[in-house]
PDB file of N, CA and C in Angstrom:
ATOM      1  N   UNK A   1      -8.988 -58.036  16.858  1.00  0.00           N
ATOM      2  CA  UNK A   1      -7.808 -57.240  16.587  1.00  0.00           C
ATOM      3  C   UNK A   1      -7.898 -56.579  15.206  1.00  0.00           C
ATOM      4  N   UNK A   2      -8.969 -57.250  14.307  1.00  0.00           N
ATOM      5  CA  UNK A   2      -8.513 -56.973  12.656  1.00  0.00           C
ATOM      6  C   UNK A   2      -9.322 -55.526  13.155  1.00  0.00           C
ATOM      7  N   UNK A   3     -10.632 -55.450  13.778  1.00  0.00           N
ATOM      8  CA  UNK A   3     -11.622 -54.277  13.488  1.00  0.00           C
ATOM      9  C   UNK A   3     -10.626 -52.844  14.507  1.00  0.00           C
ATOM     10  N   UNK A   4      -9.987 -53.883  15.138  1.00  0.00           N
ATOM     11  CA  UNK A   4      -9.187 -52.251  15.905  1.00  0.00           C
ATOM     12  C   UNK A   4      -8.381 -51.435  15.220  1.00  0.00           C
ATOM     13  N   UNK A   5      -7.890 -52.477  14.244  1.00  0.00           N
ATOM     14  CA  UNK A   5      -6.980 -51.953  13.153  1.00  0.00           C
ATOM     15  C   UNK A   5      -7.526 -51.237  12.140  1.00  0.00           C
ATOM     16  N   UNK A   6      -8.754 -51.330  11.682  1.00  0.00           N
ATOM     17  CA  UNK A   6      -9.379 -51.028  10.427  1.00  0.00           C
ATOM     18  C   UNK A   6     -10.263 -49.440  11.612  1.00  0.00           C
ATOM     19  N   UNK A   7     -10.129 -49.478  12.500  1.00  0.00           N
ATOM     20  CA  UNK A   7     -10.967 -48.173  13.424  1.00  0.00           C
ATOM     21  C   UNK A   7      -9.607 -47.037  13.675  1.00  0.00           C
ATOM     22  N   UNK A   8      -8.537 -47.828  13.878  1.00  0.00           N
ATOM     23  CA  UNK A   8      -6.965 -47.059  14.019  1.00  0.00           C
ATOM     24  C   UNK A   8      -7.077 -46.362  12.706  1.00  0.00           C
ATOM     25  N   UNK A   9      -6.766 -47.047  11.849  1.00  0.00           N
ATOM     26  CA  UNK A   9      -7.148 -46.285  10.405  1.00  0.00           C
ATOM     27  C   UNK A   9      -7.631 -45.657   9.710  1.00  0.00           C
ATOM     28  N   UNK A  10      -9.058 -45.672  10.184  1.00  0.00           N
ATOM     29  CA  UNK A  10      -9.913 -44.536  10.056  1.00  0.00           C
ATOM     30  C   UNK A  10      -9.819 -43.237  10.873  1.00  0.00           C
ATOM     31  N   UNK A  11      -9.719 -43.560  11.841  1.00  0.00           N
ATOM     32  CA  UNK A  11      -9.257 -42.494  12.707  1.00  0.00           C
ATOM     33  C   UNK A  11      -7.974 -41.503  12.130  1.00  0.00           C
ATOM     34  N   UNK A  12      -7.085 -42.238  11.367  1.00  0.00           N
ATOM     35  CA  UNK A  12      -5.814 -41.790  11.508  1.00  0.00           C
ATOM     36  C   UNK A  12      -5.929 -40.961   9.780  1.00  0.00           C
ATOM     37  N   UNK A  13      -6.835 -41.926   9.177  1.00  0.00           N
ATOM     38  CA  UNK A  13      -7.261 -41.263   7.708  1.00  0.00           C
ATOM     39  C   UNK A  13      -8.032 -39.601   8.171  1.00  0.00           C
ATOM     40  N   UNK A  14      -8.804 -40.048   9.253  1.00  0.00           N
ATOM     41  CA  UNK A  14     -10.160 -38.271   9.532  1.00  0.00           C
ATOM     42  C   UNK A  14      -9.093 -37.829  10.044  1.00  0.00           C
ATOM     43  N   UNK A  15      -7.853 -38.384  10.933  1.00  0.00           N
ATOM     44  CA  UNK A  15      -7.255 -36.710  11.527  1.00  0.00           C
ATOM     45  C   UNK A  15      -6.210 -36.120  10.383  1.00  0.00           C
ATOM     46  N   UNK A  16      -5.831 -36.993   8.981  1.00  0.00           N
ATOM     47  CA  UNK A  16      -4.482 -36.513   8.351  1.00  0.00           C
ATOM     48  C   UNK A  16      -5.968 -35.158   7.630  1.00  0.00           C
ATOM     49  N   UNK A  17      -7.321 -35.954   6.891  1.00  0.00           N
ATOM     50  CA  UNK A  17      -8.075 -35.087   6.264  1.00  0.00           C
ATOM     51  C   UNK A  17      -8.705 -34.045   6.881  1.00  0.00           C
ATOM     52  N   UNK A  18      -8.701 -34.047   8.326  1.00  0.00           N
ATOM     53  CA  UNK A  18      -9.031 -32.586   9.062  1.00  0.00           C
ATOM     54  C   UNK A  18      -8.060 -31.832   9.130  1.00  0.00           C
ATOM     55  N   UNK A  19      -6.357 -32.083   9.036  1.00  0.00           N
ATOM     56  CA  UNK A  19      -5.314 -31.342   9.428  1.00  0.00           C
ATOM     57  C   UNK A  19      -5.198 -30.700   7.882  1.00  0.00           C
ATOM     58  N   UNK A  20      -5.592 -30.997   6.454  1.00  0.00           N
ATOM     59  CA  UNK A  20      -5.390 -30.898   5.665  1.00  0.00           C
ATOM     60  C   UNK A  20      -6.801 -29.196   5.242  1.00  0.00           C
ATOM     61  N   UNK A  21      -7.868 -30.153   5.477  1.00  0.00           N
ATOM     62  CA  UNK A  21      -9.193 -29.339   4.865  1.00  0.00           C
ATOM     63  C   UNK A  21     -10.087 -29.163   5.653  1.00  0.00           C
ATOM     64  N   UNK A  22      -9.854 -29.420   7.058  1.00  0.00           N
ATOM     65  CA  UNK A  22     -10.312 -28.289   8.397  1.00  0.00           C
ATOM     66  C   UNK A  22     -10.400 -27.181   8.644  1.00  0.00           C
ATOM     67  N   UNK A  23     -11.389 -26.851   9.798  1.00  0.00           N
ATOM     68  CA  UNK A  23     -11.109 -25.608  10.265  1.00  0.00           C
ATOM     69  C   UNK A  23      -9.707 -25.078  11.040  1.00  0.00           C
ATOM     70  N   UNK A  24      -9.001 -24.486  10.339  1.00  0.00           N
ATOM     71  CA  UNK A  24      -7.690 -23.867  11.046  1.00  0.00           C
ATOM     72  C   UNK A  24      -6.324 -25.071   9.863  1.00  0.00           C
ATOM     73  N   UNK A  25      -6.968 -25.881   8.898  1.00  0.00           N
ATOM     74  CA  UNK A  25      -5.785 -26.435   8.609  1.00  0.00           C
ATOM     75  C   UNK A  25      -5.085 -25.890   7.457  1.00  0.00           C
ATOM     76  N   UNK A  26      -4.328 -26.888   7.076  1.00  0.00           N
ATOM     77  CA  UNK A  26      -3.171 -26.238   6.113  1.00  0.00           C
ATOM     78  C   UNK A  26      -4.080 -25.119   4.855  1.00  0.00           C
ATOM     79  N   UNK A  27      -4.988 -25.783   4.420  1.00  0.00           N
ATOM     80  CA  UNK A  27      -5.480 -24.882   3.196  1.00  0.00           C
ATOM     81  C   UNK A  27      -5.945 -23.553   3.435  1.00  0.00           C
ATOM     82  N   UNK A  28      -6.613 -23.617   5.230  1.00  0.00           N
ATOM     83  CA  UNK A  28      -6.893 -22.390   5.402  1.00  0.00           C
ATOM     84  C   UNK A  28      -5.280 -21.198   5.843  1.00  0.00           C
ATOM     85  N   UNK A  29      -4.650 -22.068   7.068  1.00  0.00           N
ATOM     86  CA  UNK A  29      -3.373 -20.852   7.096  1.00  0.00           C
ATOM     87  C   UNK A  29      -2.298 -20.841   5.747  1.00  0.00           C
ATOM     88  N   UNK A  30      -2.340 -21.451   4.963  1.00  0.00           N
ATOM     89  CA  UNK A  30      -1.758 -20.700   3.378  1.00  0.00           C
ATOM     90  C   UNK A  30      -2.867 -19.535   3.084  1.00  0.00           C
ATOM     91  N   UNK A  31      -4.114 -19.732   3.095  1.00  0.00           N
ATOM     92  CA  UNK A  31      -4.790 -18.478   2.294  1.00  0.00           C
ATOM     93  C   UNK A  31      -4.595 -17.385   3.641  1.00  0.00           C
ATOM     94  N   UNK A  32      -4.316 -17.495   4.813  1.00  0.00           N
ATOM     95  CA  UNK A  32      -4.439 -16.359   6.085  1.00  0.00           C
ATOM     96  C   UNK A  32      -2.440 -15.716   5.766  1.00  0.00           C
ATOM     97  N   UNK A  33      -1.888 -16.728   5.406  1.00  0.00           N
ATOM     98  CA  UNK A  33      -0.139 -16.283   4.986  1.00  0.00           C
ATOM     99  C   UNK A  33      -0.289 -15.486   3.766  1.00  0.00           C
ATOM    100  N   UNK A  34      -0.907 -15.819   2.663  1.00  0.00           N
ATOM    101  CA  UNK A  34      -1.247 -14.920   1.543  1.00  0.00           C
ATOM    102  C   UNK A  34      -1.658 -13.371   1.907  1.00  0.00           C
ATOM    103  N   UNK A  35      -3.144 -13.733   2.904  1.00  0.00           N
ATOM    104  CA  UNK A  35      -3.267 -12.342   3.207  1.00  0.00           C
ATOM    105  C   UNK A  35      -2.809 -11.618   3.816  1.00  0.00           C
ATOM    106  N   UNK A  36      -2.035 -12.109   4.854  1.00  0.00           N
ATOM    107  CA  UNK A  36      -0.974 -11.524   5.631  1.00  0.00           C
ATOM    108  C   UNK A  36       0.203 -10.363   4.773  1.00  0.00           C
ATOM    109  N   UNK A  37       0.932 -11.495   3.705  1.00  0.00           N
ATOM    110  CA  UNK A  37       1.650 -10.715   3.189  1.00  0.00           C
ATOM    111  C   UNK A  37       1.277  -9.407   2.216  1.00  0.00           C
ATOM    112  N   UNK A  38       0.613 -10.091   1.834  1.00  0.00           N
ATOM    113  CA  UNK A  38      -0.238  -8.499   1.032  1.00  0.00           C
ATOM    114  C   UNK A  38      -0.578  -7.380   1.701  1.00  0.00           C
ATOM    115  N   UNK A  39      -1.470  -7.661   2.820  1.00  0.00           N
ATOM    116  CA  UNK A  39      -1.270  -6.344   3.830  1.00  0.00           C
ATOM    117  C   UNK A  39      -0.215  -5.853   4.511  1.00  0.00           C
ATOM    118  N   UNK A  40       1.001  -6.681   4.849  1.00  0.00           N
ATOM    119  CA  UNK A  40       2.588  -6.394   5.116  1.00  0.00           C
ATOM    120  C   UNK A  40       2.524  -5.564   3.985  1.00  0.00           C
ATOM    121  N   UNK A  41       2.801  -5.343   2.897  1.00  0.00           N
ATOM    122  CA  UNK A  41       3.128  -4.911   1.998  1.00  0.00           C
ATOM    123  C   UNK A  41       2.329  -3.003   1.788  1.00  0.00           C
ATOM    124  N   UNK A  42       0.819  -3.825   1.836  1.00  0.00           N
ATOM    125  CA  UNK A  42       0.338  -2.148   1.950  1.00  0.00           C
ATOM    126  C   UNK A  42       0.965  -1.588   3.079  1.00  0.00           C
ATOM    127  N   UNK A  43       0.995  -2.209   4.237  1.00  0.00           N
ATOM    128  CA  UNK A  43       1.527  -1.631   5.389  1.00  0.00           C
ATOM    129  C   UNK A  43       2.694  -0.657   5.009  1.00  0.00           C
ATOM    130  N   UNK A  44       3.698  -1.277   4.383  1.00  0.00           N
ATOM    131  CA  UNK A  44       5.261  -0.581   3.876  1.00  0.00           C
ATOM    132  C   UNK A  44       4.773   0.818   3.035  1.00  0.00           C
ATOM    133  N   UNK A  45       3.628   0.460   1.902  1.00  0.00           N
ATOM    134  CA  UNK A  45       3.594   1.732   1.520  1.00  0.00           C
ATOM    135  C   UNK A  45       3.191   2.428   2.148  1.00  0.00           C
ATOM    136  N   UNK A  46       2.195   2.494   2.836  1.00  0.00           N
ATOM    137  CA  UNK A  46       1.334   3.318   3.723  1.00  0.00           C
ATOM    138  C   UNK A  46       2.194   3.880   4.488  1.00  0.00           C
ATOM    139  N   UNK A  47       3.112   3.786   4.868  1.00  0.00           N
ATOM    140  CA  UNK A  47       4.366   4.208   5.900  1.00  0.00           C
ATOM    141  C   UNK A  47       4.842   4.796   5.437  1.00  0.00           C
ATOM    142  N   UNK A  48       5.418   4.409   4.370  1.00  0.00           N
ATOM    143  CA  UNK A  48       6.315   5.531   3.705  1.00  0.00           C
ATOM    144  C   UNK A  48       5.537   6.827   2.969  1.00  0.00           C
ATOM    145  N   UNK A  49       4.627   6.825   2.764  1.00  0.00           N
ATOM    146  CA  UNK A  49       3.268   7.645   2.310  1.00  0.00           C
ATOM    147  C   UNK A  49       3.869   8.688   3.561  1.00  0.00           C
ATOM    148  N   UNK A  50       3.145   7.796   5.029  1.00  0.00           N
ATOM    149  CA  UNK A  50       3.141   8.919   5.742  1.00  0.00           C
ATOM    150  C   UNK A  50       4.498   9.422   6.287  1.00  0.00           C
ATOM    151  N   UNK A  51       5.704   9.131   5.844  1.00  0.00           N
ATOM    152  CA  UNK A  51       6.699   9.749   6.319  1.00  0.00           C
ATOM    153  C   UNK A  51       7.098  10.994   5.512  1.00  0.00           C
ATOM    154  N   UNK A  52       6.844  10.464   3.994  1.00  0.00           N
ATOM    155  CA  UNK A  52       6.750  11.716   3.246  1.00  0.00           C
ATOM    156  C   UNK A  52       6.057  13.119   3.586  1.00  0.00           C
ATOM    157  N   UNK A  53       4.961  12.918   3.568  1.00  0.00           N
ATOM    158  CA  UNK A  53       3.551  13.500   4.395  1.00  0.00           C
ATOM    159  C   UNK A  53       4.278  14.394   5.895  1.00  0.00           C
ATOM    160  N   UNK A  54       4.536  13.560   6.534  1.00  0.00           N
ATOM    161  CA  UNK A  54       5.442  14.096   7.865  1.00  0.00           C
ATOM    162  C   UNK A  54       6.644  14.909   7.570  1.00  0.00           C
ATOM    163  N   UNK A  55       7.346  15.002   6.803  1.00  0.00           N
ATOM    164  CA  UNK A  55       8.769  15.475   6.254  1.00  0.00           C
ATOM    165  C   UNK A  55       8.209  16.758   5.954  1.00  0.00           C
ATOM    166  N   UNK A  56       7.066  16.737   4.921  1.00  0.00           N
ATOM    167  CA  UNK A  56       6.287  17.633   3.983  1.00  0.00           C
ATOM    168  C   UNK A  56       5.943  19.144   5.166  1.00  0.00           C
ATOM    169  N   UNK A  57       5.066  18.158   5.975  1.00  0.00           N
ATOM    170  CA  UNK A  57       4.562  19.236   7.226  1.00  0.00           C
ATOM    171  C   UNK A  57       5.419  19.993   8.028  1.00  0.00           C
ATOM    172  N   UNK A  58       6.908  18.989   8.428  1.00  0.00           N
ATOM    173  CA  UNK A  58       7.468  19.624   9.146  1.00  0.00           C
ATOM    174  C   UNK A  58       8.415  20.889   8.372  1.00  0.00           C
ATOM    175  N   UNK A  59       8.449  20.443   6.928  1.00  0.00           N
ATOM    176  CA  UNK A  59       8.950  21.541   6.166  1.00  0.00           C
ATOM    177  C   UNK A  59       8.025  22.312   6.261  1.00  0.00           C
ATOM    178  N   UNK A  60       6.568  22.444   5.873  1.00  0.00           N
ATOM    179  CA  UNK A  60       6.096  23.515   6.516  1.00  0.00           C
ATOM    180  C   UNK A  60       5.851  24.319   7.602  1.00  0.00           C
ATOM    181  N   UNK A  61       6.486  23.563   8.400  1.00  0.00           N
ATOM    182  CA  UNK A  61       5.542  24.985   9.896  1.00  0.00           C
ATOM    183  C   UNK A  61       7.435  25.532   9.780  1.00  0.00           C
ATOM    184  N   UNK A  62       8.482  24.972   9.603  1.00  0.00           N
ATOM    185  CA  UNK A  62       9.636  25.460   9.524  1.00  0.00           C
ATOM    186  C   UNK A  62       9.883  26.316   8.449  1.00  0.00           C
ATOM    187  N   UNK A  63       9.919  26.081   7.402  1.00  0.00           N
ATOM    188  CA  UNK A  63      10.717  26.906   6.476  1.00  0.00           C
ATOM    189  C   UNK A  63       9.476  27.585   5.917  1.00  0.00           C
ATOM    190  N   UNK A  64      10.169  28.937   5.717  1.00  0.00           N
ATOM    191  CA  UNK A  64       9.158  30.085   4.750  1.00  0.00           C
ATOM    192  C   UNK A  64       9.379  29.826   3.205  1.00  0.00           C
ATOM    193  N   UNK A  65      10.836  29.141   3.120  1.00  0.00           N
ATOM    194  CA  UNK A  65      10.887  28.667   1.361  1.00  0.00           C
ATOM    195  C   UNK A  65       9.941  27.742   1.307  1.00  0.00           C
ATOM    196  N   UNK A  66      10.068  26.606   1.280  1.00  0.00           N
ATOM    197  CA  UNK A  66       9.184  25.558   1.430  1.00  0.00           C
ATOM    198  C   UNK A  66       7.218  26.170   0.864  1.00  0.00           C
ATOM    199  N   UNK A  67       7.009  26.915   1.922  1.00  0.00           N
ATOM    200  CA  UNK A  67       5.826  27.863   1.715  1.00  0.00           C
ATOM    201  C   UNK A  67       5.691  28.467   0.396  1.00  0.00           C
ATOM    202  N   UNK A  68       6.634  29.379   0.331  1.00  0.00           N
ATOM    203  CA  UNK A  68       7.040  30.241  -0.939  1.00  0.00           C
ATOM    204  C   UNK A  68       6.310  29.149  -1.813  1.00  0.00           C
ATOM    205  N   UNK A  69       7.471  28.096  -2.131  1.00  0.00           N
ATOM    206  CA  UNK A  69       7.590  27.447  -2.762  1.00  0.00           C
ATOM    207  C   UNK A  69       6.163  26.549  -3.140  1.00  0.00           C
ATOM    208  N   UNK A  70       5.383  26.356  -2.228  1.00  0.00           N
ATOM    209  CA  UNK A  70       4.209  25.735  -2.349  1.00  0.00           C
ATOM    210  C   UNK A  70       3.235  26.731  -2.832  1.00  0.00           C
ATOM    211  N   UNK A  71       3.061  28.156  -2.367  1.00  0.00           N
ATOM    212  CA  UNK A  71       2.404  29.086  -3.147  1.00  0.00           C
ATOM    213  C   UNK A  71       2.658  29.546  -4.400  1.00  0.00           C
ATOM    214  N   UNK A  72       3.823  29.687  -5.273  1.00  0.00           N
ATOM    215  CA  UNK A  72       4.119  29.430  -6.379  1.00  0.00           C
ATOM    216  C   UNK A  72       3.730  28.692  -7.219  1.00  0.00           C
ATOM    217  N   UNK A  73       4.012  27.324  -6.858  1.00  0.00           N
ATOM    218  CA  UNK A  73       3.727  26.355  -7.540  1.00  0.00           C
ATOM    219  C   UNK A  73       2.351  25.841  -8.214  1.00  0.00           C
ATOM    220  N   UNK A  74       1.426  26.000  -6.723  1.00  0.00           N
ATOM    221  CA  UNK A  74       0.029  25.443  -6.777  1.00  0.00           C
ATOM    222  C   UNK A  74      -0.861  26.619  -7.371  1.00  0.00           C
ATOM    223  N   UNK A  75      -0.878  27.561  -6.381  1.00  0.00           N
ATOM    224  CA  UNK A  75      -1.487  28.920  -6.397  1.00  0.00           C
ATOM    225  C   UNK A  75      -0.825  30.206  -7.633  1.00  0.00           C
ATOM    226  N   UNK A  76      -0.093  29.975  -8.153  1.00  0.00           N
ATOM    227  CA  UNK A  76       0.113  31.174  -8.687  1.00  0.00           C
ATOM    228  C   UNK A  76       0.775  32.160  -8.522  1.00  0.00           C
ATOM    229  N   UNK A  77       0.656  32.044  -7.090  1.00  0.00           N
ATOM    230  CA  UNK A  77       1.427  33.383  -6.892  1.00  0.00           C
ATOM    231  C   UNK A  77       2.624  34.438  -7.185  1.00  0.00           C
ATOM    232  N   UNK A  78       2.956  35.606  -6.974  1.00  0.00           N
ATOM    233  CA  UNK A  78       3.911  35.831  -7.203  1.00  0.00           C
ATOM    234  C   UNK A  78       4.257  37.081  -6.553  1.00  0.00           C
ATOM    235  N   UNK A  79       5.353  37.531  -6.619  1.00  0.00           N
ATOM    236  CA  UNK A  79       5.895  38.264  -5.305  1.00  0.00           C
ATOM    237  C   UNK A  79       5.752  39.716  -5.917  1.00  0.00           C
ATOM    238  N   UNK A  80       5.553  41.016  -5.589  1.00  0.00           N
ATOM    239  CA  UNK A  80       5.275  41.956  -6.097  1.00  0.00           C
ATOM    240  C   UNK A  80       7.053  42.531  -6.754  1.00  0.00           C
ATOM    241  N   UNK A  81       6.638  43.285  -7.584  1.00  0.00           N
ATOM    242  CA  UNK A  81       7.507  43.834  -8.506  1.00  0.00           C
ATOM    243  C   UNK A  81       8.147  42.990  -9.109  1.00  0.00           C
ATOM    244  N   UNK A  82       7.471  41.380  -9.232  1.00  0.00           N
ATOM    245  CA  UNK A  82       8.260  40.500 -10.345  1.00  0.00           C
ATOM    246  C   UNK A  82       7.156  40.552 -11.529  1.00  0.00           C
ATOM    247  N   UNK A  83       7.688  40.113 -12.811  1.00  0.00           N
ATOM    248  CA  UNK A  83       6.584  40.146 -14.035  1.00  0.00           C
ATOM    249  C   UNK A  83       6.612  38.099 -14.238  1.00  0.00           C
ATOM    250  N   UNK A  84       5.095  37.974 -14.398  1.00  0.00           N
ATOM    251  CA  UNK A  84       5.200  36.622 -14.661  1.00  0.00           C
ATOM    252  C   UNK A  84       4.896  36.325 -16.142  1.00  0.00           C
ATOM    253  N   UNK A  85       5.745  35.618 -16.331  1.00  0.00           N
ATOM    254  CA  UNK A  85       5.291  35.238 -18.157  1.00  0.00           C
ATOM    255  C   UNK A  85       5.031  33.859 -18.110  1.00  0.00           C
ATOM    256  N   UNK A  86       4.136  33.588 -19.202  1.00  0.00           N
ATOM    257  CA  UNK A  86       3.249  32.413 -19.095  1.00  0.00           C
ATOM    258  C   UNK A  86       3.849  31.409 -20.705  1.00  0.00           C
ATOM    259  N   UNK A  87       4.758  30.849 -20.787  1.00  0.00           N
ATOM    260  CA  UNK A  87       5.120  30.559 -22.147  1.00  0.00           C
ATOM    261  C   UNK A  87       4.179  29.301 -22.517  1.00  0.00           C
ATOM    262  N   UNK A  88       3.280  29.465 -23.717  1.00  0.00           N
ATOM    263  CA  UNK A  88       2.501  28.635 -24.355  1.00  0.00           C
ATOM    264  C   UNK A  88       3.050  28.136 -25.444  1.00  0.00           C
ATOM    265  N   UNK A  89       3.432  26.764 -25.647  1.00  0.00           N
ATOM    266  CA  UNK A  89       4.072  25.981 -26.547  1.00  0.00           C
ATOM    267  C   UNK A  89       2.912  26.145 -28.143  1.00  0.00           C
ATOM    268  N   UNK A  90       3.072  26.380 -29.484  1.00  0.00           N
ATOM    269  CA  UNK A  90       2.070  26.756 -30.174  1.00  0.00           C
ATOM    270  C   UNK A  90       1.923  24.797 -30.912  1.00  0.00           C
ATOM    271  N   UNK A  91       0.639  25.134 -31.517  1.00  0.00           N
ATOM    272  CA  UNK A  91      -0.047  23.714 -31.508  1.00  0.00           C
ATOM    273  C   UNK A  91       0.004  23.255 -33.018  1.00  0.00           C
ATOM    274  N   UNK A  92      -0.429  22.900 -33.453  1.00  0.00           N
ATOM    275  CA  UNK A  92      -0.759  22.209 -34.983  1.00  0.00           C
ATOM    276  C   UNK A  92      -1.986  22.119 -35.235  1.00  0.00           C
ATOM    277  N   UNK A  93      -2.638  22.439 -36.311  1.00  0.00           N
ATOM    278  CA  UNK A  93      -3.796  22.249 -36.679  1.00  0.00           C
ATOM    279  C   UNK A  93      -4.319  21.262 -35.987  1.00  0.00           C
ATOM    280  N   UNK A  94      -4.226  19.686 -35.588  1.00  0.00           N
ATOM    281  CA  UNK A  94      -4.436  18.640 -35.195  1.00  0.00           C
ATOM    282  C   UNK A  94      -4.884  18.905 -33.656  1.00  0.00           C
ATOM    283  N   UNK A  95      -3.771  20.200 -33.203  1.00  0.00           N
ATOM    284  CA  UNK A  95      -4.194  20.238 -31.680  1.00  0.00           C
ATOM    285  C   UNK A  95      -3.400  19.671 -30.666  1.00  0.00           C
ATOM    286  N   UNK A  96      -2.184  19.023 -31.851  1.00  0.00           N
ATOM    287  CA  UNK A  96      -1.262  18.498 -30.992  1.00  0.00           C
ATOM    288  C   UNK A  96       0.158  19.688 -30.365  1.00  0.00           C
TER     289      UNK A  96
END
């Protein structure tokens, strides 16, 4: 009876230390919950990235301001019979 007891025990010691530092146990699904949430997280930005992105486009194929507005801005452009002035802030010897 003593050695069944001392084999119960061992047994019961390897399954608490496999549930602990096994394959699939606690130490590993905390580090798989870690990574989980971190990619939840890029996930959120990435979404909202592309909703912006989506908003952006659909303002473009719709509105001609929007356009305007993006050729202005990026490009330069400017609409005929307007004058564009370019105001340059003046510097300091330093360059600042």
């Amino acid at each position: 009876m003593k050695w069944l007891n001392i084999i119960l025990a061992i047994l019961i010691l390897w399954a608490l230390f496999q549930q602990q530092f096994g394959d699939g146990g606690r130490k590993e699904l905390l580090a798989k919950q870690r990574l989980l949430e971190t990619q939840q997280a890029e996930i959120e930005v990435l979404i909202e990235r592309n909703e912006k992105l989506a908003a952006e486009v659909s303002s473009l194929k719709t509105g001609l301001e929007a356009i305007e507005e993006r050729a202005r801005s990026e490009l330069g452009m400017i609409k005929q019979d307007e004058t564009f002035i370019q105001v340059i802030n003046p510097t300091d010897d330093d360059g600042r």
